[in-house]
Protein backbone atom coordinates (compact mmCIF):
# COMPACT_ATOMS: atom_id res chain seq x y z
CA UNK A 1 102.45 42.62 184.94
CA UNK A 2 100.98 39.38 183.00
CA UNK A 3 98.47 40.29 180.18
CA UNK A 4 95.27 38.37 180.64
CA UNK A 5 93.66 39.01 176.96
CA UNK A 6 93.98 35.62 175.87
CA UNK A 7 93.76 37.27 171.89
CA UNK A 8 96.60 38.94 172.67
CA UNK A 9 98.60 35.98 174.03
CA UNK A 10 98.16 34.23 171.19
CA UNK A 11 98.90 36.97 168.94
CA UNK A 12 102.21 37.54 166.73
CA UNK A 13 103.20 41.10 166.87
CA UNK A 14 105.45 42.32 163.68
CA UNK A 15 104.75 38.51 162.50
CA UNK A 16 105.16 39.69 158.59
CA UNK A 17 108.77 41.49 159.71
CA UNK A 18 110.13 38.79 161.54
CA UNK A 19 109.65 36.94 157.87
CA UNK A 20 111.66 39.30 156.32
CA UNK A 21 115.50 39.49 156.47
CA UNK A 22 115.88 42.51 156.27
CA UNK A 23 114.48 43.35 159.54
CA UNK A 24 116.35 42.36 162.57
CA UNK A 25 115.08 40.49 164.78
CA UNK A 26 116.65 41.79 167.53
CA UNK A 27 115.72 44.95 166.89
CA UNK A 28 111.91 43.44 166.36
CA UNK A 29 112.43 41.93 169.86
CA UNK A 30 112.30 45.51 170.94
CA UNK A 31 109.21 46.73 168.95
CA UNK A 32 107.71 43.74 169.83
CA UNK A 33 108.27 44.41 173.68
CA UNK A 34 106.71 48.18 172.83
CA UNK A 35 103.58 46.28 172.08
CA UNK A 36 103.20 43.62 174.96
CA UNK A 37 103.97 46.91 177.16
CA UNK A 38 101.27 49.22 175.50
CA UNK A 39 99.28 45.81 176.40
CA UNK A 40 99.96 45.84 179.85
CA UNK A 41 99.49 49.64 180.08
CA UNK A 42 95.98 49.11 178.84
CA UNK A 43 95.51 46.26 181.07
CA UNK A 44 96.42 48.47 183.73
CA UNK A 45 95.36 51.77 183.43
CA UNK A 46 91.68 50.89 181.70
CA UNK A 47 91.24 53.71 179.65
CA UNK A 48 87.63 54.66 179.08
CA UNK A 49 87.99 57.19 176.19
CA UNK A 50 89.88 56.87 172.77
CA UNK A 51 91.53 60.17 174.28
CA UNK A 52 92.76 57.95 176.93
CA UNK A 53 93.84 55.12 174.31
CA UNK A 54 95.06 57.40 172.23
CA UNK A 55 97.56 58.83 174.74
CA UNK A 56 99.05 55.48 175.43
CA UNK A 57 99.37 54.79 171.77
CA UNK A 58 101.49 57.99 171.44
CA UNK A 59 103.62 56.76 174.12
CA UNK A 60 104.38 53.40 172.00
CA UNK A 61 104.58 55.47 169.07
CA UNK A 62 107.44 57.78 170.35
CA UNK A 63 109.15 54.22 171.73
CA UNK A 64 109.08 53.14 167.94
CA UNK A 65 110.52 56.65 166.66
CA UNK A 66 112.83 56.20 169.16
CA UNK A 67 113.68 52.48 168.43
CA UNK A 68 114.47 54.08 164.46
CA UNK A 69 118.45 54.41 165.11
CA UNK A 70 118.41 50.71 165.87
CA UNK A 71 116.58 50.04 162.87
CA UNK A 72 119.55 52.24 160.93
CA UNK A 73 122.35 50.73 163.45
CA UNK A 74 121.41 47.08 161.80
CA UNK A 75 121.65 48.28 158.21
CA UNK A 76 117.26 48.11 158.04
CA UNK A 77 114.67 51.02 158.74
CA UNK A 78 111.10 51.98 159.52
CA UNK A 79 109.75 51.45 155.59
CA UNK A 80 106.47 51.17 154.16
CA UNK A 81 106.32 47.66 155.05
CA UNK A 82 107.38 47.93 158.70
CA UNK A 83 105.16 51.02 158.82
CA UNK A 84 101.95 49.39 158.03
CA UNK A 85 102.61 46.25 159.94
CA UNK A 86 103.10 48.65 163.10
CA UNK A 87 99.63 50.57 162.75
CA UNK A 88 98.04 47.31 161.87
CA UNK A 89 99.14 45.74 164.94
CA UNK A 90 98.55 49.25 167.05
CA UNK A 91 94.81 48.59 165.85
CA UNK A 92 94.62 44.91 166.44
CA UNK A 93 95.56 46.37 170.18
CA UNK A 94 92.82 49.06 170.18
CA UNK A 95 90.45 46.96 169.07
CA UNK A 96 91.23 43.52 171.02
CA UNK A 97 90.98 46.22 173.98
CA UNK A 98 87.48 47.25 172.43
CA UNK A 99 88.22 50.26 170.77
CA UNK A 100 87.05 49.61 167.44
CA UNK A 101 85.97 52.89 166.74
CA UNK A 102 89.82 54.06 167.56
CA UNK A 103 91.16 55.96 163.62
CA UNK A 104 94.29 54.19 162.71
CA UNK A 105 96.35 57.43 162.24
CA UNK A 106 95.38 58.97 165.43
CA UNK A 107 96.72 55.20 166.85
CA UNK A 108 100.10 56.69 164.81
CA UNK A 109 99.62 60.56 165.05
CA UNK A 110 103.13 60.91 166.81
CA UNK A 111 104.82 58.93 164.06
CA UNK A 112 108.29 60.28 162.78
CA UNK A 113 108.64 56.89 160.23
């Protein structure tokens, strides 16, 4: 599928890790693809509920806990830094998508980082 939110086409996800060195970007590749798909799961499925959102959130969520030993693999890991830049593009999502009333920690709830 080919996301149609022209905000999020022109958006960098993980922007302030691919900065850093100490991130992979390979590895960011990945996360980054996590995003664009929670994108195009929103684009598809329409949720009409933060419940809704909120279960395709925890989906990307367990793909990032998941995406952790490649993080550790590459010498790096899910830190403060990557943390935050995560949730803070999870919410540019939810609200881009119109769920500004979504709570940044439910967004995260299934977090293991």
């Amino acid at each position: 599928m080919t996301i149609t939110n022209q905000r999020v086409l022109r958006h960098a996800f993980l922007q302030a890790l691919y900065a850093d060195d100490y991130f992979p970007d390979h590895v960011l590749d990945q996360g980054r693809q996590i995003l664009v798909q929670l994108c195009e799961r929103i684009e598809t499925e329409h949720p009409v509920d933060l419940v809704a959102l909120y279960a395709l959130t925890r989906i990307a969520t367990e793909e990032f806990n998941a995406l952790e030993a490649a993080f550790e693999a590459a010498g790096s890991e899910i830190e403060t830094a990557a943390r935050e830049q995560i949730a803070q593009d999870l919410w540019f999502v939810a609200s881009t998508y119109g769920f500004t009333d979504a709570d940044v920690e439910e967004l995260i709830a299934a977090r293991e980082w």
